[in-house]
C-alpha atoms as a PDB file:
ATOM      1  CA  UNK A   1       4.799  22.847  12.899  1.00  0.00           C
ATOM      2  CA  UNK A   2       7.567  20.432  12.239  1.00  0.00           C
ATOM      3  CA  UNK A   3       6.565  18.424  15.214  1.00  0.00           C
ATOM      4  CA  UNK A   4       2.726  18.029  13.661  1.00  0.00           C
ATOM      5  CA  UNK A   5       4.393  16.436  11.115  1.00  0.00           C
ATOM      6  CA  UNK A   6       7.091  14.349  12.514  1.00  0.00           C
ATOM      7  CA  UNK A   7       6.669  10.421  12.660  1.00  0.00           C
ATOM      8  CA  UNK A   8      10.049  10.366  14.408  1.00  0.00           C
ATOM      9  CA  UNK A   9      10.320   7.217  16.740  1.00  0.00           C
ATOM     10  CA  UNK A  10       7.007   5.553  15.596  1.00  0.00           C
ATOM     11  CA  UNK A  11       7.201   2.010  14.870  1.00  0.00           C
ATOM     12  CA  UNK A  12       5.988   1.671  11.766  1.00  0.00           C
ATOM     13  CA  UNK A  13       5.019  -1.694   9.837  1.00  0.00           C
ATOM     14  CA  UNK A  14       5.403  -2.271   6.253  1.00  0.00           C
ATOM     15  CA  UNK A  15       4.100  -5.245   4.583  1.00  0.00           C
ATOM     16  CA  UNK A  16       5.677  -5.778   1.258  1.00  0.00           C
ATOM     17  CA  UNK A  17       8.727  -4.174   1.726  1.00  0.00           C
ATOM     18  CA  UNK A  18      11.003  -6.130  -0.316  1.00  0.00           C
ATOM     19  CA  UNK A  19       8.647  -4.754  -3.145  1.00  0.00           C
ATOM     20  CA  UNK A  20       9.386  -1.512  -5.118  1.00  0.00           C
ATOM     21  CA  UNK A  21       6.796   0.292  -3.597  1.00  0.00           C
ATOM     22  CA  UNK A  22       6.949  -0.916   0.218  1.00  0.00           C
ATOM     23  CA  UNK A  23      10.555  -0.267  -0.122  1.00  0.00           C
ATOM     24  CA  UNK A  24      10.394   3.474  -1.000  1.00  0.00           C
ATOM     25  CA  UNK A  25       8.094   4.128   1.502  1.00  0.00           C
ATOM     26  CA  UNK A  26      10.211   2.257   3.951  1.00  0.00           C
ATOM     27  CA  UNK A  27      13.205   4.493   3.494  1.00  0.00           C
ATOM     28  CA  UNK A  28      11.499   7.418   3.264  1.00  0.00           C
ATOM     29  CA  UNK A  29      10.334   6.309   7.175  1.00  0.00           C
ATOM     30  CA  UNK A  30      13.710   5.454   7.777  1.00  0.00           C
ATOM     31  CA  UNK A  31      15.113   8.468   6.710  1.00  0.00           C
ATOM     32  CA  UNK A  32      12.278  10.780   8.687  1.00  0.00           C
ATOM     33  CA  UNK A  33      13.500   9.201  11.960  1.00  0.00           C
ATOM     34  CA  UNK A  34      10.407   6.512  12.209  1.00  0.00           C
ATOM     35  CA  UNK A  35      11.730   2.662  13.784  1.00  0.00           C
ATOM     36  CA  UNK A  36      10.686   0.213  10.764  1.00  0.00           C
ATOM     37  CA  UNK A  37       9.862  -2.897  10.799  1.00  0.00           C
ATOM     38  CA  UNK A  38       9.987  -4.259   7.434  1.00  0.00           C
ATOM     39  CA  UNK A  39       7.607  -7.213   6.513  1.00  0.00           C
ATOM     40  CA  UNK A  40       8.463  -9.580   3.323  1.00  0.00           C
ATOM     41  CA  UNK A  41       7.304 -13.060   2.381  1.00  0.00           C
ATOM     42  CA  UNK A  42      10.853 -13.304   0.373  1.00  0.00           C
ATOM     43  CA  UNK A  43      14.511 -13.666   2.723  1.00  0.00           C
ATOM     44  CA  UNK A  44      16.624 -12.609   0.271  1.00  0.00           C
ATOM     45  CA  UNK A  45      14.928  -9.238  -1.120  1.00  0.00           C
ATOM     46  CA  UNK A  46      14.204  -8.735   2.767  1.00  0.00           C
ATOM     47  CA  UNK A  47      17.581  -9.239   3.876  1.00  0.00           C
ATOM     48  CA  UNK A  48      18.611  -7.003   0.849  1.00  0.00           C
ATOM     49  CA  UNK A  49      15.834  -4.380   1.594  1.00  0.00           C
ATOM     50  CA  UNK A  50      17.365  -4.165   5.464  1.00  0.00           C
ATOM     51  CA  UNK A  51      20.884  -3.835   4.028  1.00  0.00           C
ATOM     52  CA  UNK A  52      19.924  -0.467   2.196  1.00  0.00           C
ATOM     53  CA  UNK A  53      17.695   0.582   5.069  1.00  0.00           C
ATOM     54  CA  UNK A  54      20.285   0.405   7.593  1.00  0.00           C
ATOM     55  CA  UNK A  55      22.918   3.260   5.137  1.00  0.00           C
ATOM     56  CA  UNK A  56      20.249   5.655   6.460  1.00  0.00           C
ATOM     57  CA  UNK A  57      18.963   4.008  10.404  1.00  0.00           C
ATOM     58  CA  UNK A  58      19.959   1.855  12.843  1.00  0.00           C
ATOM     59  CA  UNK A  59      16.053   1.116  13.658  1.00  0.00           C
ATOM     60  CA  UNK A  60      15.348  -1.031  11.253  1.00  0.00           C
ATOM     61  CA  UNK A  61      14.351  -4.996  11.585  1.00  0.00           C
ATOM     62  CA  UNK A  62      13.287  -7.544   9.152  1.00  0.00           C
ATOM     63  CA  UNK A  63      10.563 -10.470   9.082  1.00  0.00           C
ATOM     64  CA  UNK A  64       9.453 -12.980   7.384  1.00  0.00           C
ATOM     65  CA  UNK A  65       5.681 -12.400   7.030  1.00  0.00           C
ATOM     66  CA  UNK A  66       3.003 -13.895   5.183  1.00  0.00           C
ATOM     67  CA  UNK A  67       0.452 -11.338   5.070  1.00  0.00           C
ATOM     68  CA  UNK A  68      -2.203 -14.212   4.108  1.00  0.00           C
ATOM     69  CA  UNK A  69      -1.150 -16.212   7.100  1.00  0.00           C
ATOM     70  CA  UNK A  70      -2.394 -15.367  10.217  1.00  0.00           C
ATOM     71  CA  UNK A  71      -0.621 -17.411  12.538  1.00  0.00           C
ATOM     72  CA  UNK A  72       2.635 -16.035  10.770  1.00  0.00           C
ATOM     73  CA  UNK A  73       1.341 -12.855  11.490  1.00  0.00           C
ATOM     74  CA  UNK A  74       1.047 -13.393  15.164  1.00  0.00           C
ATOM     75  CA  UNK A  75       4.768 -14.145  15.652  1.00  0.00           C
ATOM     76  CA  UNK A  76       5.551 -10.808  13.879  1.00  0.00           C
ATOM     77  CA  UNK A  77       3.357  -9.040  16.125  1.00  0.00           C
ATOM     78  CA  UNK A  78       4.553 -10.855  19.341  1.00  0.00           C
ATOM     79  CA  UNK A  79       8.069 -10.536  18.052  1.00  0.00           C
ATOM     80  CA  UNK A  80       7.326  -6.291  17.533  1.00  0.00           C
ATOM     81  CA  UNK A  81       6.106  -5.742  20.779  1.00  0.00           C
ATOM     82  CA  UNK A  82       8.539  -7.820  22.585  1.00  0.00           C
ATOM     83  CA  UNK A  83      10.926  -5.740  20.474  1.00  0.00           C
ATOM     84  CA  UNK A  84       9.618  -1.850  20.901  1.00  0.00           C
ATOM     85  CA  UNK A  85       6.528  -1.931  23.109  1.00  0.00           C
ATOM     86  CA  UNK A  86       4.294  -0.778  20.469  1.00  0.00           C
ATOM     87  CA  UNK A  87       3.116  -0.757  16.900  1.00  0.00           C
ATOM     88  CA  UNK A  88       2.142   2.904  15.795  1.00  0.00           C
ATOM     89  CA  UNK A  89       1.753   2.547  12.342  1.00  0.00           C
ATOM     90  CA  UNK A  90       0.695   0.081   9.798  1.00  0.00           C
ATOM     91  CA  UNK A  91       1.319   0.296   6.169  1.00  0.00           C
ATOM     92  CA  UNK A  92      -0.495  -2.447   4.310  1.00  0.00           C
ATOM     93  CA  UNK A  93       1.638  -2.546   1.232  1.00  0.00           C
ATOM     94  CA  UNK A  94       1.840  -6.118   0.487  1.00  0.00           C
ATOM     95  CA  UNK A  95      -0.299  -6.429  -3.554  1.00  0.00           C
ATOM     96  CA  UNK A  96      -0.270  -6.035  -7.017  1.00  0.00           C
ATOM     97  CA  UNK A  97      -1.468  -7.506 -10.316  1.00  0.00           C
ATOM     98  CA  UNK A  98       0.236 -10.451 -11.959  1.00  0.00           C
ATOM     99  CA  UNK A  99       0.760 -11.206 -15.554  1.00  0.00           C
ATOM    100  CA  UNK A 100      -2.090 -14.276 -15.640  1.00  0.00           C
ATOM    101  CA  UNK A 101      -4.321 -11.798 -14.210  1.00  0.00           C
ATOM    102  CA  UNK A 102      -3.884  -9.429 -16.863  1.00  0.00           C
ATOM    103  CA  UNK A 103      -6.486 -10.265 -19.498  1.00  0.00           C
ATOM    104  CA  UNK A 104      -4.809  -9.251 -23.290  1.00  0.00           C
ATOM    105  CA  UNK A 105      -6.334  -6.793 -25.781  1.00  0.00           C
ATOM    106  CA  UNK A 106      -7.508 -10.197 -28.073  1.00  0.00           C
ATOM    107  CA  UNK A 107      -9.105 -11.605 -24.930  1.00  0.00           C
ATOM    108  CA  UNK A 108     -12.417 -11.587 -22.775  1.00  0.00           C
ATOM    109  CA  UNK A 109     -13.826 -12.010 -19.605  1.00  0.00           C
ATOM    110  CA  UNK A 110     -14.465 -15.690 -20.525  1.00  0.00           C
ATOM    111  CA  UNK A 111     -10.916 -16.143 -21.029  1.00  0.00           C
ATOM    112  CA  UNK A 112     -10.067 -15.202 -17.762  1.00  0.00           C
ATOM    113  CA  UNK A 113      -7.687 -17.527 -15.659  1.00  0.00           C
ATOM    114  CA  UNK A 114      -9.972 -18.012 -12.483  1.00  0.00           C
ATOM    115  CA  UNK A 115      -6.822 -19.828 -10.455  1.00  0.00           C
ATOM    116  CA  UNK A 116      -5.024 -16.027 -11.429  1.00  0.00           C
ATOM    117  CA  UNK A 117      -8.346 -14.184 -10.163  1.00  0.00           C
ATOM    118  CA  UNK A 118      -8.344 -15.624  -6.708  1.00  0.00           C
ATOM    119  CA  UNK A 119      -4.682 -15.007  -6.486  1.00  0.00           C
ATOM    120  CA  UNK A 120      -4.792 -11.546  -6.900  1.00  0.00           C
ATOM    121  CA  UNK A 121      -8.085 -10.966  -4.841  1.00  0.00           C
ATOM    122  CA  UNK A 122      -6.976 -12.707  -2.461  1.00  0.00           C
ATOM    123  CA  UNK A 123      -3.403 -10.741  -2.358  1.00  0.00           C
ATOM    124  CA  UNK A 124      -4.863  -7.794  -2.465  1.00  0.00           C
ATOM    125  CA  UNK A 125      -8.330  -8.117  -0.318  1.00  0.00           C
ATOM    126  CA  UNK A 126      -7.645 -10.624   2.583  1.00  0.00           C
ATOM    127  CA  UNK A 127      -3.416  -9.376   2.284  1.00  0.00           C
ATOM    128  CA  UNK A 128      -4.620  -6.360   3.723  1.00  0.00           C
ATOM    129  CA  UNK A 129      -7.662  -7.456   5.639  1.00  0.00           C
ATOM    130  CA  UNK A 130      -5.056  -9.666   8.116  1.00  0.00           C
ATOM    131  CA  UNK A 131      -2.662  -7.689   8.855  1.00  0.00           C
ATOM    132  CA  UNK A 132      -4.978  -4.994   9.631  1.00  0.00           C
ATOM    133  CA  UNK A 133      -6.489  -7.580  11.894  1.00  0.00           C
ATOM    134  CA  UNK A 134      -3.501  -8.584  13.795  1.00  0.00           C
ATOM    135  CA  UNK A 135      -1.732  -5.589  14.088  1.00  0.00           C
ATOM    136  CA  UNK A 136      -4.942  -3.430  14.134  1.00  0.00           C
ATOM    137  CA  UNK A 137      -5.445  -5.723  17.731  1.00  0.00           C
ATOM    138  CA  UNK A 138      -2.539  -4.288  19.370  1.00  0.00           C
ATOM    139  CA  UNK A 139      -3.173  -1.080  18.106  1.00  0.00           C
ATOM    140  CA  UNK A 140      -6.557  -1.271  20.068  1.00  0.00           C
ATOM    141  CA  UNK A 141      -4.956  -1.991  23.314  1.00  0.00           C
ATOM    142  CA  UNK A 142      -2.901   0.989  22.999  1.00  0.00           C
ATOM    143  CA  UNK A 143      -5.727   3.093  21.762  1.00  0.00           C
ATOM    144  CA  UNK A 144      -3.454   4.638  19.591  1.00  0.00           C
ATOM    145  CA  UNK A 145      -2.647   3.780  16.198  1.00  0.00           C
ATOM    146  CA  UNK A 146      -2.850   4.418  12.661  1.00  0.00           C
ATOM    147  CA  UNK A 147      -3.472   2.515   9.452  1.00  0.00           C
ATOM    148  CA  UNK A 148      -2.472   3.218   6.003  1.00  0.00           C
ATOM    149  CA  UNK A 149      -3.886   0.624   2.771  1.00  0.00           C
ATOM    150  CA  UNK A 150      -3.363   1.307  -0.879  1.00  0.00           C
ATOM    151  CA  UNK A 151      -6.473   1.045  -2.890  1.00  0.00           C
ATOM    152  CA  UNK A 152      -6.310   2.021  -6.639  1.00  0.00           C
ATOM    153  CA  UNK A 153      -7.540   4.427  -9.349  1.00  0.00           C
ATOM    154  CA  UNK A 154      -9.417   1.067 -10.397  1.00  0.00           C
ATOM    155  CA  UNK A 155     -11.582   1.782  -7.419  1.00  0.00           C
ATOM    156  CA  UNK A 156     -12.855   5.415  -8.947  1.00  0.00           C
ATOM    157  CA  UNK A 157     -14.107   3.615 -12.249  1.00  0.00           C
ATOM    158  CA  UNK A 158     -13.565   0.972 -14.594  1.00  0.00           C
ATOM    159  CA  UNK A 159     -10.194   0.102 -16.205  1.00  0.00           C
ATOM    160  CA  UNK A 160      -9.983  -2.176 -18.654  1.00  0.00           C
ATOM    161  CA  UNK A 161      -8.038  -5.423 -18.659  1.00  0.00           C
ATOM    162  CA  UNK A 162      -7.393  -6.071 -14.429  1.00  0.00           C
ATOM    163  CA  UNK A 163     -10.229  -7.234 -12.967  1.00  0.00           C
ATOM    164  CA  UNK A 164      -9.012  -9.312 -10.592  1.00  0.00           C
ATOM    165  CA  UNK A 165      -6.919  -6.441  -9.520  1.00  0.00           C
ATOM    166  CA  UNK A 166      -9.903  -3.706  -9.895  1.00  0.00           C
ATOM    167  CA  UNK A 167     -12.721  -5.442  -7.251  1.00  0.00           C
ATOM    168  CA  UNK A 168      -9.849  -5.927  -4.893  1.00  0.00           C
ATOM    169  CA  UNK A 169      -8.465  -2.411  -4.784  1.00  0.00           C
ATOM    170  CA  UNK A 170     -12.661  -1.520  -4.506  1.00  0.00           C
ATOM    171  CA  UNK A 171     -13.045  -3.968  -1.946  1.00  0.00           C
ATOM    172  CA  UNK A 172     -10.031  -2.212  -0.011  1.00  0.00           C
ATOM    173  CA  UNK A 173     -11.367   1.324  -0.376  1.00  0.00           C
ATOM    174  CA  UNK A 174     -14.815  -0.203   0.912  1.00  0.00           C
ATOM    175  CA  UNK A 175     -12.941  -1.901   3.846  1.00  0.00           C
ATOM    176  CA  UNK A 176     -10.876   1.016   4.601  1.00  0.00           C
ATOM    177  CA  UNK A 177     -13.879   3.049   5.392  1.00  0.00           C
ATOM    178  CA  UNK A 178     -15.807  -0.130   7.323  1.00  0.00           C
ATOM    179  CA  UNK A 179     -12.856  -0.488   9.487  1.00  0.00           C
ATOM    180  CA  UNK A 180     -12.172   3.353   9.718  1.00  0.00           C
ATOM    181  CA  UNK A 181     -15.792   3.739  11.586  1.00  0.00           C
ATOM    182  CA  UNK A 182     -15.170   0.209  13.235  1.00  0.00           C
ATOM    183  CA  UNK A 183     -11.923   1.761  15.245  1.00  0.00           C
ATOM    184  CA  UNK A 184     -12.899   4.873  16.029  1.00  0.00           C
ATOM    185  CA  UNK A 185     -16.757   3.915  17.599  1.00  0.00           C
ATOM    186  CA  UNK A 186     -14.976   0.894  19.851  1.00  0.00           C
ATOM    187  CA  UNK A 187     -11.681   2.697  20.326  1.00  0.00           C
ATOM    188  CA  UNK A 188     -11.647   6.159  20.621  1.00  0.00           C
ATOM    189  CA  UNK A 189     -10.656   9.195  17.982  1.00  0.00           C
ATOM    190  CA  UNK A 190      -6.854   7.397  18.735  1.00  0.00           C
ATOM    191  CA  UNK A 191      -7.198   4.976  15.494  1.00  0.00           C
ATOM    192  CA  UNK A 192      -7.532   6.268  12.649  1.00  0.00           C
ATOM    193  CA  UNK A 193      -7.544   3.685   9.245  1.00  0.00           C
ATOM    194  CA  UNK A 194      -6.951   5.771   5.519  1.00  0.00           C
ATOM    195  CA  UNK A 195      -6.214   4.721   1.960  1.00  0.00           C
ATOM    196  CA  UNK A 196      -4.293   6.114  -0.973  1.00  0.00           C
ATOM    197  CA  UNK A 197      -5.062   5.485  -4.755  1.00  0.00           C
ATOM    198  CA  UNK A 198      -2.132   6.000  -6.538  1.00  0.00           C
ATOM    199  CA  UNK A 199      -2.639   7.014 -10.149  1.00  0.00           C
ATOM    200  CA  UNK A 200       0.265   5.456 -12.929  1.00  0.00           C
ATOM    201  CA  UNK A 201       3.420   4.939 -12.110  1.00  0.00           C
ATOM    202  CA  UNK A 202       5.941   2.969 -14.152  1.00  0.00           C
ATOM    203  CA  UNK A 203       6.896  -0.449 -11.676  1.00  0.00           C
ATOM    204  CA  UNK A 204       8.179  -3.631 -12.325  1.00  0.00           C
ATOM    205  CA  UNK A 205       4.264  -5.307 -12.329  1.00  0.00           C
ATOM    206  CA  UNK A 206       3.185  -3.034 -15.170  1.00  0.00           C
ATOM    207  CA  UNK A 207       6.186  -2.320 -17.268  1.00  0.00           C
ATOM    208  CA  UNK A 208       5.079  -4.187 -20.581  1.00  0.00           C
ATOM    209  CA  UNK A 209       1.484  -2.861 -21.102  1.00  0.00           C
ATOM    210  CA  UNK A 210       2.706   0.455 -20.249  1.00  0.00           C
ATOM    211  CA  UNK A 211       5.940   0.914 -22.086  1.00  0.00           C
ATOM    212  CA  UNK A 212       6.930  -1.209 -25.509  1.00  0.00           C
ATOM    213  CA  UNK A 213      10.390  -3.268 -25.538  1.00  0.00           C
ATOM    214  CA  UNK A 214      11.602  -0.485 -27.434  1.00  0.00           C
ATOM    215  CA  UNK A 215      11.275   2.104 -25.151  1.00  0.00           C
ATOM    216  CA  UNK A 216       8.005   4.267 -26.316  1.00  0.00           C
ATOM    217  CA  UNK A 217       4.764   4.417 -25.147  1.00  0.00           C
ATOM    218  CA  UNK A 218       2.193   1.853 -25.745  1.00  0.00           C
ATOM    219  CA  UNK A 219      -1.662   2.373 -26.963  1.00  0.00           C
ATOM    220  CA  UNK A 220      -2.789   2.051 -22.672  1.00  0.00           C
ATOM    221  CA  UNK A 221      -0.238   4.527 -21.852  1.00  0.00           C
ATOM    222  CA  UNK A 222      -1.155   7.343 -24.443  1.00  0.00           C
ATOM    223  CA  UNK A 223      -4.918   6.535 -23.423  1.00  0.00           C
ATOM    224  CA  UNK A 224      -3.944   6.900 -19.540  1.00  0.00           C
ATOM    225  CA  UNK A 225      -1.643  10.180 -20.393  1.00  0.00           C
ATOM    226  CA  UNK A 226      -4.444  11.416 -22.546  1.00  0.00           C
ATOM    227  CA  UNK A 227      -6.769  10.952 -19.361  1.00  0.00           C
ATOM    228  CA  UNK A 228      -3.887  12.891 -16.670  1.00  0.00           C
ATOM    229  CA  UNK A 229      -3.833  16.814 -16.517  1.00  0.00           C
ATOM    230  CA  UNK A 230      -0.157  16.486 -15.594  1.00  0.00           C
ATOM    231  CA  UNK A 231       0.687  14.597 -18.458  1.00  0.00           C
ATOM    232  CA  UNK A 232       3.370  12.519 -17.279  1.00  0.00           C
ATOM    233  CA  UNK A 233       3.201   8.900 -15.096  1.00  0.00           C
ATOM    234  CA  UNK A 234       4.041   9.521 -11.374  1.00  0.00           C
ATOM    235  CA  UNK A 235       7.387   9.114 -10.056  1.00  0.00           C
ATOM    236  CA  UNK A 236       7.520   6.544  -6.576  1.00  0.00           C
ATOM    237  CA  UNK A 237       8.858   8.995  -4.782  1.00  0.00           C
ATOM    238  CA  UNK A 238       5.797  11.522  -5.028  1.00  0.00           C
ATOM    239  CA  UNK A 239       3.488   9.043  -3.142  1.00  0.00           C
ATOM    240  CA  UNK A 240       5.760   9.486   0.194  1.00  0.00           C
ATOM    241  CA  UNK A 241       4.545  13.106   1.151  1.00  0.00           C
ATOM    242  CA  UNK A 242       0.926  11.607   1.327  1.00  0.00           C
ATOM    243  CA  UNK A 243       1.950   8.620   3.472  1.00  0.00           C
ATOM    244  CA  UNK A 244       4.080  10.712   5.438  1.00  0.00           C
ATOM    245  CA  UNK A 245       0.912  13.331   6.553  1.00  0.00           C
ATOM    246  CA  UNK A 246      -1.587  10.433   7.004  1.00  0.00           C
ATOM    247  CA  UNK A 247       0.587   8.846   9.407  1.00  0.00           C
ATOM    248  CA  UNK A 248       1.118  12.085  11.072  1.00  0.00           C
ATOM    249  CA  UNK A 249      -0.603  14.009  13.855  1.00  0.00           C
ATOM    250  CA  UNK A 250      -1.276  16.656  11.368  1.00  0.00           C
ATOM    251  CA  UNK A 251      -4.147  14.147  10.132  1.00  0.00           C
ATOM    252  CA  UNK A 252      -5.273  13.568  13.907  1.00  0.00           C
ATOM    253  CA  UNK A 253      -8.894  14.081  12.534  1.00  0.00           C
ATOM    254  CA  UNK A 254      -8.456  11.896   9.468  1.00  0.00           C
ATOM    255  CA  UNK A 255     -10.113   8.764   8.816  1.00  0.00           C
ATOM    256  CA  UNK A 256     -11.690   6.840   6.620  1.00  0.00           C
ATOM    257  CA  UNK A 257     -10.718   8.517   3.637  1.00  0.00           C
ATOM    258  CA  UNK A 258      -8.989   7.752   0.261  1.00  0.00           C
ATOM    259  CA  UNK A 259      -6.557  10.313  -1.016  1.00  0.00           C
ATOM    260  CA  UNK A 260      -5.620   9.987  -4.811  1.00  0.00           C
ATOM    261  CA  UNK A 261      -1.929  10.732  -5.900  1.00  0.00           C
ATOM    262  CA  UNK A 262      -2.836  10.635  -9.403  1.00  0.00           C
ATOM    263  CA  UNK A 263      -1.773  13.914 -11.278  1.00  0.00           C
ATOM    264  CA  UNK A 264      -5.578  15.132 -11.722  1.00  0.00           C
ATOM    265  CA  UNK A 265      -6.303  11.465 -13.233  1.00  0.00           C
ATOM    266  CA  UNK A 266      -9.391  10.862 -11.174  1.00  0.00           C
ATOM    267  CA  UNK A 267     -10.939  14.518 -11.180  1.00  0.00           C
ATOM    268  CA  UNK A 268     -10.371  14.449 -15.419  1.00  0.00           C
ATOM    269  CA  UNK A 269     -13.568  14.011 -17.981  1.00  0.00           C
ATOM    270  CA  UNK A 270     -11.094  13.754 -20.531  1.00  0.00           C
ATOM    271  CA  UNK A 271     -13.026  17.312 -21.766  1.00  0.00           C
END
């Protein structure tokens, strides 16, 4: 049973990993035995981010990728296999909202920043369409590969505020499932492409419309809370499990679909 599960000795690629998020799931890899290849647009929170993976592996390397440059993305992917032989694994964890993007309670739709809108779409839509390209590629030669991208509860139904953020993460449940059939039809049942919707979880990103400079709750979070069976936000650590099993041979006849880590948030009428 434990070998189902293990990911020991895959090479696994994480966009993002300098990030909160891409760097939780990175040492949760580490830590499971898995050779990571942390990807960051930033040197110094990726030369940071290898630091603290290294305390728990030796296989760790770090790039400088731009997940919305292809040709950058090449030279990762040449410098990978050169490196390990292989890609197994691709975690497409480069995205996120941005304050700009974030439309206030006072404002509209037709106060939207459009420079902010195609920022974030493109982030989050085309940031994990490339990669999934480029590494995706190598992954058909082998025959053998899997794909993990992080859609959003925004996906499920409306939430106010985001919407640059919301047709993205919509757009990358869509393309999940498009590329899901796409692999497996061309390449065999060896490729297999999933998503995960988190639910709310405190980060960096969302910090002030969540939580007030004092410390409590704002309005959006009692309204989210109000809306979660489990009545509490996520903690980071409770998406790894999911990520973990995806990736795994225990989900050998998983694809194309989009598992919510959301504390009952998605499932919930609010009755």
């Amino acid at each position: 049973m434990n070998e189902l599960f293990s990911i020991a000795g895959k090479v696994a690629v994480i966009t993002g990993a300098g990030g909160v998020l891409g760097g939780n799931i990175a040492q949760h890899f580490v830590q499971q035995g898995a050779k990571v290849v942390a990807i960051d647009i930033r040197q110094e929170q990726l030369d940071n981010r290898v630091a603290e993976l290294k305390q728990y592996g030796e296989d760790v390397i770090g790039i400088i990728g731009n997940v919305l440059d292809i040709a950058s993305l090449e030279k990762v992917a040449e410098e990978i296999v050169a490196k390990w032989g292989r890609i197994d694994i691709l975690l497409n964890i480069a995205g996120g909202n941005m304050p700009g993007a974030t439309l206030e309670p006072e404002q509209n739709f037709y106060d939207m920043d459009i420079s902010c809108w195609e920022k974030v779409t493109n982030l989050n839509m085309n940031g994990t369409v490339y990669p999934s390209m480029i590494f995706g590629k190598v992954m058909a030669k082998q025959g053998k590969g899997c794909i993990i991208n992080v859609s959003s509860m925004a996906a499920y139904s409306a939430i106010t505020r985001v919407p640059g953020y919301s047709a993205a993460k919509t757009a990358v449940a869509n393309f999940t499932q498009w590329l899901a059939c796409e692999m497996a039809l061309k390449y065999g049942d060896g490729i297999r492409v999933n998503a995960i919707a988190p639910g709310f979880f405190i980060g960096d990103q969302n910090r002030r419309v969540l939580i007030n400079p004092d410390g409590s709750l704002t309005d959006r979070s009692k309204k989210v809370l109000a809306k979660t069976p489990m009545k509490r936000f996520g903690d980071i650590k409770e998406l790894n499990g999911a990520v973990h099993f995806l990736c795994s041979d225990a989900a050998s006849f998983v694809t194309g679909a989009m598992l919510p880590i959301d504390g009952g948030f998605s499932a919930f009428s609010g009755v």
